[in-house]
Protein backbone atom coordinates (compact mmCIF):
# COMPACT_ATOMS: atom_id res chain seq x y z
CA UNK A 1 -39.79 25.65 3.93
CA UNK A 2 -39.25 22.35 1.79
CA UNK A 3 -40.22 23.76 -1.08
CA UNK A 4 -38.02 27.07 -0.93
CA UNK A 5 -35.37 25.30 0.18
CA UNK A 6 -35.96 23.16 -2.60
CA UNK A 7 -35.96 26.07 -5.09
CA UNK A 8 -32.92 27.79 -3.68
CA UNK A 9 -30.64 24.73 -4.09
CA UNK A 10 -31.75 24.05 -7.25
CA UNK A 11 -31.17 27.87 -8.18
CA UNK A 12 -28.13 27.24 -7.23
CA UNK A 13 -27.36 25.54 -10.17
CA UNK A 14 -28.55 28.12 -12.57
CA UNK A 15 -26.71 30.41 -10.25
CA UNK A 16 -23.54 28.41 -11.01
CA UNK A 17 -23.79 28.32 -14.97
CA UNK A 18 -23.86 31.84 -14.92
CA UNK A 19 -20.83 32.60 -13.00
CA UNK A 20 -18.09 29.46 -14.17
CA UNK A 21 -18.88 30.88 -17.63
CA UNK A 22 -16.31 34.14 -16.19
CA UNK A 23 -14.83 33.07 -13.04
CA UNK A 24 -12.57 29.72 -13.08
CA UNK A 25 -14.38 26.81 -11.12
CA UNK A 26 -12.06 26.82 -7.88
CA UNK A 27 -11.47 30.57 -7.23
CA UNK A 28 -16.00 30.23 -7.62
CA UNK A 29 -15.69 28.12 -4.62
CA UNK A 30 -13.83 29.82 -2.80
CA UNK A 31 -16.12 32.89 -3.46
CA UNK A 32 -18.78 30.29 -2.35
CA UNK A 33 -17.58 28.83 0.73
CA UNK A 34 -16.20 32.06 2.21
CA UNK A 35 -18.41 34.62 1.61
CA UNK A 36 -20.64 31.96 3.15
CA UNK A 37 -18.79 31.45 5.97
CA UNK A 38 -18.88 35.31 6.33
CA UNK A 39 -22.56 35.48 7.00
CA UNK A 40 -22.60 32.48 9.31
CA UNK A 41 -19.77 34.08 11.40
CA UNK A 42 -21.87 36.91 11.87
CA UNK A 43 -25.15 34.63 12.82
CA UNK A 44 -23.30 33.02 15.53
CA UNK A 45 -21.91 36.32 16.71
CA UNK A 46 -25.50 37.22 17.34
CA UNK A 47 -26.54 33.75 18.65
CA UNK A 48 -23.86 34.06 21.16
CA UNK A 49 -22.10 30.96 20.16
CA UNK A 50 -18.91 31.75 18.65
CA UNK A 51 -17.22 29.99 21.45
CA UNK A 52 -18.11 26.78 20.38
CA UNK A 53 -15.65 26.89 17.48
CA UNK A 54 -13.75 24.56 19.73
CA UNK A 55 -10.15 24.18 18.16
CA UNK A 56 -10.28 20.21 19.43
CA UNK A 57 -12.79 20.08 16.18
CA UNK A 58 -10.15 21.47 13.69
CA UNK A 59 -9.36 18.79 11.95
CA UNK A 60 -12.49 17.33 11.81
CA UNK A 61 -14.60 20.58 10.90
CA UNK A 62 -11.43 20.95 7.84
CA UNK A 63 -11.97 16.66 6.89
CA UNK A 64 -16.39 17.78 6.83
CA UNK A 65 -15.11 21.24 4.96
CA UNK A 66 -13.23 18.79 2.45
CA UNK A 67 -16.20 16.42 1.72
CA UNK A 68 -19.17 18.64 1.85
CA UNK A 69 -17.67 21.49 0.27
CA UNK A 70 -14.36 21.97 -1.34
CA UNK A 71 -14.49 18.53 -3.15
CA UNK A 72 -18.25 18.29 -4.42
CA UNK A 73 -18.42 22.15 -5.53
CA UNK A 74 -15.11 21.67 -7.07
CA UNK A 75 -16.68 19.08 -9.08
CA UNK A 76 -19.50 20.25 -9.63
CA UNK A 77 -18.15 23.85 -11.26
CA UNK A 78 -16.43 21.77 -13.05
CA UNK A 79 -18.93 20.22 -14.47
CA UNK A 80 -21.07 22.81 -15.02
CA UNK A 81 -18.32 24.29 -17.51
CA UNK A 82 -20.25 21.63 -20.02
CA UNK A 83 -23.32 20.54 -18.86
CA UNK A 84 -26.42 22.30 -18.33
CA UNK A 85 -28.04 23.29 -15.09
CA UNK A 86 -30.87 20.89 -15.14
CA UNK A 87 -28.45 17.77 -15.86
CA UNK A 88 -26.18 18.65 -13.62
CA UNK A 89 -28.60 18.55 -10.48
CA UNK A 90 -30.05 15.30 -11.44
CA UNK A 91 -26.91 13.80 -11.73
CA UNK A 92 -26.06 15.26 -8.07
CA UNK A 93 -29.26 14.07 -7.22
CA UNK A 94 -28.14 10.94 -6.97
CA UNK A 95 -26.35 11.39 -3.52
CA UNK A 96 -28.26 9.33 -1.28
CA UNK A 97 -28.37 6.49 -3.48
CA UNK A 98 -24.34 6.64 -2.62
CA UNK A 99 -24.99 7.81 1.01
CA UNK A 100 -26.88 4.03 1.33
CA UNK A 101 -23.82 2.51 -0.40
CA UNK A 102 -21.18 4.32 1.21
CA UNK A 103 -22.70 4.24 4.78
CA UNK A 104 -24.50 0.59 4.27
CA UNK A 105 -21.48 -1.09 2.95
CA UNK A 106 -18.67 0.71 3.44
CA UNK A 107 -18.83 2.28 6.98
CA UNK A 108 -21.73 -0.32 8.39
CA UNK A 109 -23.71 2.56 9.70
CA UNK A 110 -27.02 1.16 8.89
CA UNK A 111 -29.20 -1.83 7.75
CA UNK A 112 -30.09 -2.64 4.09
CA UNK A 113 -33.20 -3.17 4.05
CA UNK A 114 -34.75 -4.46 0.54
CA UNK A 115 -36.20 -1.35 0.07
CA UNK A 116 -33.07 0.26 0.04
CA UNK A 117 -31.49 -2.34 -1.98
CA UNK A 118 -33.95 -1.81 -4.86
CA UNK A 119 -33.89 1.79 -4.18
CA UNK A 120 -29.97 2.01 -5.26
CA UNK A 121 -30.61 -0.47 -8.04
CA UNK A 122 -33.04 1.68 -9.46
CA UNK A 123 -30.84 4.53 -9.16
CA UNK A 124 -27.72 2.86 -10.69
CA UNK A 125 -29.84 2.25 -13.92
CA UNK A 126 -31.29 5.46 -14.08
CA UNK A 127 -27.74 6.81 -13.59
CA UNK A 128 -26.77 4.22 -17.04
CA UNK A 129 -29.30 5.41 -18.62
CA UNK A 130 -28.51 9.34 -18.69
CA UNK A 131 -25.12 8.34 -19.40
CA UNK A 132 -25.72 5.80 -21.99
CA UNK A 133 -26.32 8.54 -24.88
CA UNK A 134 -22.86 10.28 -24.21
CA UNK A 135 -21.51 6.71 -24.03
CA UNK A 136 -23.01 5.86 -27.57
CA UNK A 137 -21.94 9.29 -29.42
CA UNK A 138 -26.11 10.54 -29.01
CA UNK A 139 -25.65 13.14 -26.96
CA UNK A 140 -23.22 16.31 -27.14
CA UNK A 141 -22.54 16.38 -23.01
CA UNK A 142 -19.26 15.01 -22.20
CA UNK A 143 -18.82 12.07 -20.06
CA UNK A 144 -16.10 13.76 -17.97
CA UNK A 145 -18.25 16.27 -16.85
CA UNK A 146 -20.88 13.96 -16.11
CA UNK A 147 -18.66 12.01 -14.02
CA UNK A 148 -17.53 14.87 -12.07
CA UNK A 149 -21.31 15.58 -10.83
CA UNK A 150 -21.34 11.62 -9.86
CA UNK A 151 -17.92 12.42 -8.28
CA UNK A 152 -19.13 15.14 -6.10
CA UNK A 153 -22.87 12.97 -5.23
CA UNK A 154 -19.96 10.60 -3.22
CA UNK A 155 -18.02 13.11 -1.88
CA UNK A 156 -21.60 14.12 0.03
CA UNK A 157 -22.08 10.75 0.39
CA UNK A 158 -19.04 10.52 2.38
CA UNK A 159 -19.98 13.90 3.63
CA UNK A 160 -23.58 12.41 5.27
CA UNK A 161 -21.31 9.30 6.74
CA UNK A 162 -18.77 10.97 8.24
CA UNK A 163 -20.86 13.71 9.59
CA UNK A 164 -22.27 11.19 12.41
CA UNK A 165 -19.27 12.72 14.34
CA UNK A 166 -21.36 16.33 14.87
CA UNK A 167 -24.08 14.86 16.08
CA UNK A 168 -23.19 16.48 19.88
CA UNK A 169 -22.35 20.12 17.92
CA UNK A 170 -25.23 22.42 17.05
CA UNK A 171 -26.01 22.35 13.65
CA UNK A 172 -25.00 25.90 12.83
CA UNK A 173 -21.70 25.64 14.39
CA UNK A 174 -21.25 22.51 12.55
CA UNK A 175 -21.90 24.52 9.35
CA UNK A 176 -19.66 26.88 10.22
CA UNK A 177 -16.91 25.37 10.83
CA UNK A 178 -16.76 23.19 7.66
CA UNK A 179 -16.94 26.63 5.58
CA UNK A 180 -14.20 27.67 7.54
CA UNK A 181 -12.39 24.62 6.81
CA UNK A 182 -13.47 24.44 2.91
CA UNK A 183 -12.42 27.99 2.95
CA UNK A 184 -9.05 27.65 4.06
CA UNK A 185 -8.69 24.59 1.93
CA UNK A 186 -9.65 26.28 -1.50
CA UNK A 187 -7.77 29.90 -0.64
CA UNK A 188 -4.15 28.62 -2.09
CA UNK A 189 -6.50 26.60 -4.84
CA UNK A 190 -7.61 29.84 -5.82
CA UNK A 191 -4.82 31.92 -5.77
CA UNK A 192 -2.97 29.05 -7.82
CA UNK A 193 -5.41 28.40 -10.22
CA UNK A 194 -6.57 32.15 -10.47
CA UNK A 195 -3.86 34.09 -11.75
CA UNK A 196 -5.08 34.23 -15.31
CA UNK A 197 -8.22 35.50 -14.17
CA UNK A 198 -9.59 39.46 -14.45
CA UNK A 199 -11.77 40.47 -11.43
CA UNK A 200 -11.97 43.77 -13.05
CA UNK A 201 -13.36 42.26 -16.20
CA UNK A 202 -16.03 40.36 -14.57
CA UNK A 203 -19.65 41.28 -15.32
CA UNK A 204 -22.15 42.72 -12.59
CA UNK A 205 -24.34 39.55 -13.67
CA UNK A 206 -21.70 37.06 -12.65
CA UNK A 207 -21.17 38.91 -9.33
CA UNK A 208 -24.84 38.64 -8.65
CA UNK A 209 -24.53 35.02 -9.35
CA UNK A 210 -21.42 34.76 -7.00
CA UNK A 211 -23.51 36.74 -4.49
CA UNK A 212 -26.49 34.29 -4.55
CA UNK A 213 -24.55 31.30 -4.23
CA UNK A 214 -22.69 31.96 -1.32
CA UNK A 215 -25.04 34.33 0.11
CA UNK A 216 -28.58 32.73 -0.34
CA UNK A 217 -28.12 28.88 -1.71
CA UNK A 218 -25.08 28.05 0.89
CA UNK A 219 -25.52 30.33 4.21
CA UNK A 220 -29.28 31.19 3.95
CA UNK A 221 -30.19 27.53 2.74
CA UNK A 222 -28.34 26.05 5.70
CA UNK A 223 -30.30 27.88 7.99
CA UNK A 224 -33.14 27.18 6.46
CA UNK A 225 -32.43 23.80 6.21
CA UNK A 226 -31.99 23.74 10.01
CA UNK A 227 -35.21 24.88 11.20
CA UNK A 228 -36.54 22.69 8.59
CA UNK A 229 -34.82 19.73 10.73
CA UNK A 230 -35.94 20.67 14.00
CA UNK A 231 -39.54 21.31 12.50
CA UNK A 232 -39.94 18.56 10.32
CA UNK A 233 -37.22 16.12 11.32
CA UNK A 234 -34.58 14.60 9.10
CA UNK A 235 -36.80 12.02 7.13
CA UNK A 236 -39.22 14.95 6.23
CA UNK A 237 -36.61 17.21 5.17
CA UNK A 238 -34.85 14.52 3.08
CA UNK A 239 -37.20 15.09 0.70
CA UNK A 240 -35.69 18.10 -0.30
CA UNK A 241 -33.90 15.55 -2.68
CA UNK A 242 -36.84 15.11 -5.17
CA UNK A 243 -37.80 18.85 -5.48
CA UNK A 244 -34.07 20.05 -5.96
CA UNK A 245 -33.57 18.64 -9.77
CA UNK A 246 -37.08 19.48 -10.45
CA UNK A 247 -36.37 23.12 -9.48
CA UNK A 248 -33.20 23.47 -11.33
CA UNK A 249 -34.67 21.80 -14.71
CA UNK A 250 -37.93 24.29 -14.33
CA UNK A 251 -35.22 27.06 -13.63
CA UNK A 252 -32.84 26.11 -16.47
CA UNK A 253 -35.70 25.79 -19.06
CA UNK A 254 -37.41 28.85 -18.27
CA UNK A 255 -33.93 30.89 -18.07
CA UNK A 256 -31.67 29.58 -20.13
CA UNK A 257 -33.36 27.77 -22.82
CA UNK A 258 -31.67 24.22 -21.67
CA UNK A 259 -33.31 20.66 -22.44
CA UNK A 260 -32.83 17.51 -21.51
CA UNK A 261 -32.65 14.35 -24.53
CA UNK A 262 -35.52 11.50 -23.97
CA UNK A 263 -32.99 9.25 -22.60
CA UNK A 264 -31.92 11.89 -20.28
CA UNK A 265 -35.58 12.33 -18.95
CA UNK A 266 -36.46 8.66 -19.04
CA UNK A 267 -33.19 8.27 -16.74
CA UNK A 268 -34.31 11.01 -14.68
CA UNK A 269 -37.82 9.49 -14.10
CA UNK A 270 -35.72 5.99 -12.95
CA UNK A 271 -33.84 7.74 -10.67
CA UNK A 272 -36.56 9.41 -9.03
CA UNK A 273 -38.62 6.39 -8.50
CA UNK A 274 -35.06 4.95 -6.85
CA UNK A 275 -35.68 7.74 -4.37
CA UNK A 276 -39.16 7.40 -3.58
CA UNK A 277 -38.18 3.97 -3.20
CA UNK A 278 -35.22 4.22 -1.12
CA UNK A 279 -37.36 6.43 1.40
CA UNK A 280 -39.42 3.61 1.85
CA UNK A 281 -42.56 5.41 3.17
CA UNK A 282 -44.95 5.15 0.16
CA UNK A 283 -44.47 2.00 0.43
CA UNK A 284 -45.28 1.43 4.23
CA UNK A 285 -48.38 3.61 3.85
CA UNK A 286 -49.36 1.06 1.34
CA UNK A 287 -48.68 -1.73 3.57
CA UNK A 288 -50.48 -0.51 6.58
CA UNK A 289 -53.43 0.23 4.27
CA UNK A 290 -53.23 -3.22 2.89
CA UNK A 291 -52.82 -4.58 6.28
């Protein structure tokens, strides 16, 4: 389940080159969010638990909507109107290294511990790195859109703090009702920043594309993503992290022909020492073996 979860969210990338190319960024996540939101309606329909939509979590379910949808996949689209598939998820891949930040420092929700401390430095100059060749004129990705993938990393960063809240609320209702909230949220976005758009002159592929986001990397990924929790608990399935950028480089190579520059990769190989790092259990195992 990690690894197909693993594969779907970093298809989703690919999936999201293809379609910004022909639909504008925010009426794409609004096709995202809602047709999402469509299927998990329908799921709790036939889980019996559309009842616990409870209107007391309105605001809150449209605040989690804001941060874990309509914000980072704004972003991200945007993004991904420049940059490559494979760049863009590394760059998002650098969520928890703000999740320790944002919930460590900000919020005092949880203990820095040194491995968590060397974890984010590690991160922040893997991070310079892939930036530094835009920075110096090297490279022919724009900083903005890089930025824009660090931008939405901590809006889920936020997302992962402020989501502590839900903890009484099952997980699928949860999900739910942030899509419902995102959706709401990004309908007058849409219909704003839309009007120049054709939906007659839209390709079948980008529909596809449009399909599999919302259908398979948002609502089916969720649930997966769910059992993968209860199964494997949240530690386990954190690692979902590490095999999400590899997917989406392996996907954008073999696809669409994308690379990354050495700097880019020797970045990429920082960061994801950072997160093997941050997780902390490689190096426990090696202190209980010591020990």
């Amino acid at each position: 389940m990690l690894i197909v979860l693993g594969a779907i969210w970093g298809g989703s990338f690919l999936f999201a080159k293809v379609a910004v190319a022909e639909i504008p960024p925010f009426v794409l996540v609004f096709f995202r969010v809602s047709s999402a939101c469509a299927v998990l309606l329908i799921v709790l329909w036939h889980q019996k638990l559309l009842d616990r939509l409870d209107l007391s979590l309105a605001v809150p379910f449209l605040i989690m909507g804001l941060l874990n949808n309509a914000i980072p996949f704004s972003l991200l689209f945007l993004g991904q109107t420049e940059l490559g598939a494979g760049l863009a998820s590394i760059l998002n891949a650098t969520t928890p290294v703000f999740t320790v930040i944002v919930a460590g420092l900000l919020a005092k929700q949880e203990t820095l511990s040194a491995n968590k401390i060397a974890g984010v430095l590690l991160g922040v100059a893997g991070v310079a790195i892939m930036l530094s060749s835009s920075l110096s004129g090297l490279a022919n990705d724009p900083l903005w859109a890089q930025m824009c993938c660090l931008g939405a990393a901590v809006s889920y960063a936020f997302a992962a703090t402020y989501a502590r809240r839900f903890k009484d609320v099952r997980p699928q209702v949860a999900a739910t009702g942030q899509l419902l909230g995102s959706s709401l949220i990004m309908l007058p976005i849409a219909i704003y920043t839309g009007t120049s758009w054709s939906f007659s002159e839209t390709s079948m592929t980008a529909w596809m594309n449009v399909a599999a986001l919302g259908i398979v990397a948002t609502a089916l990924a969720y649930l997966i993503y769910f059992q993968l929790l209860g199964e494997a608990g949240a530690t386990n399935a954190s690692l979902v992290t590490l095999i999400v950028p590899a997917s989406a480089l392996l996907f954008g190579w073999l696809i669409l022909g994308e690379n990354l520059s050495a700097l880019q990769l020797g970045g990429f190989g920082i960061l994801l020492i950072g997160l093997v790092v941050l997780d902390g259990r490689v190096l426990r195992r090696k202190g209980m073996r010591a020990a």
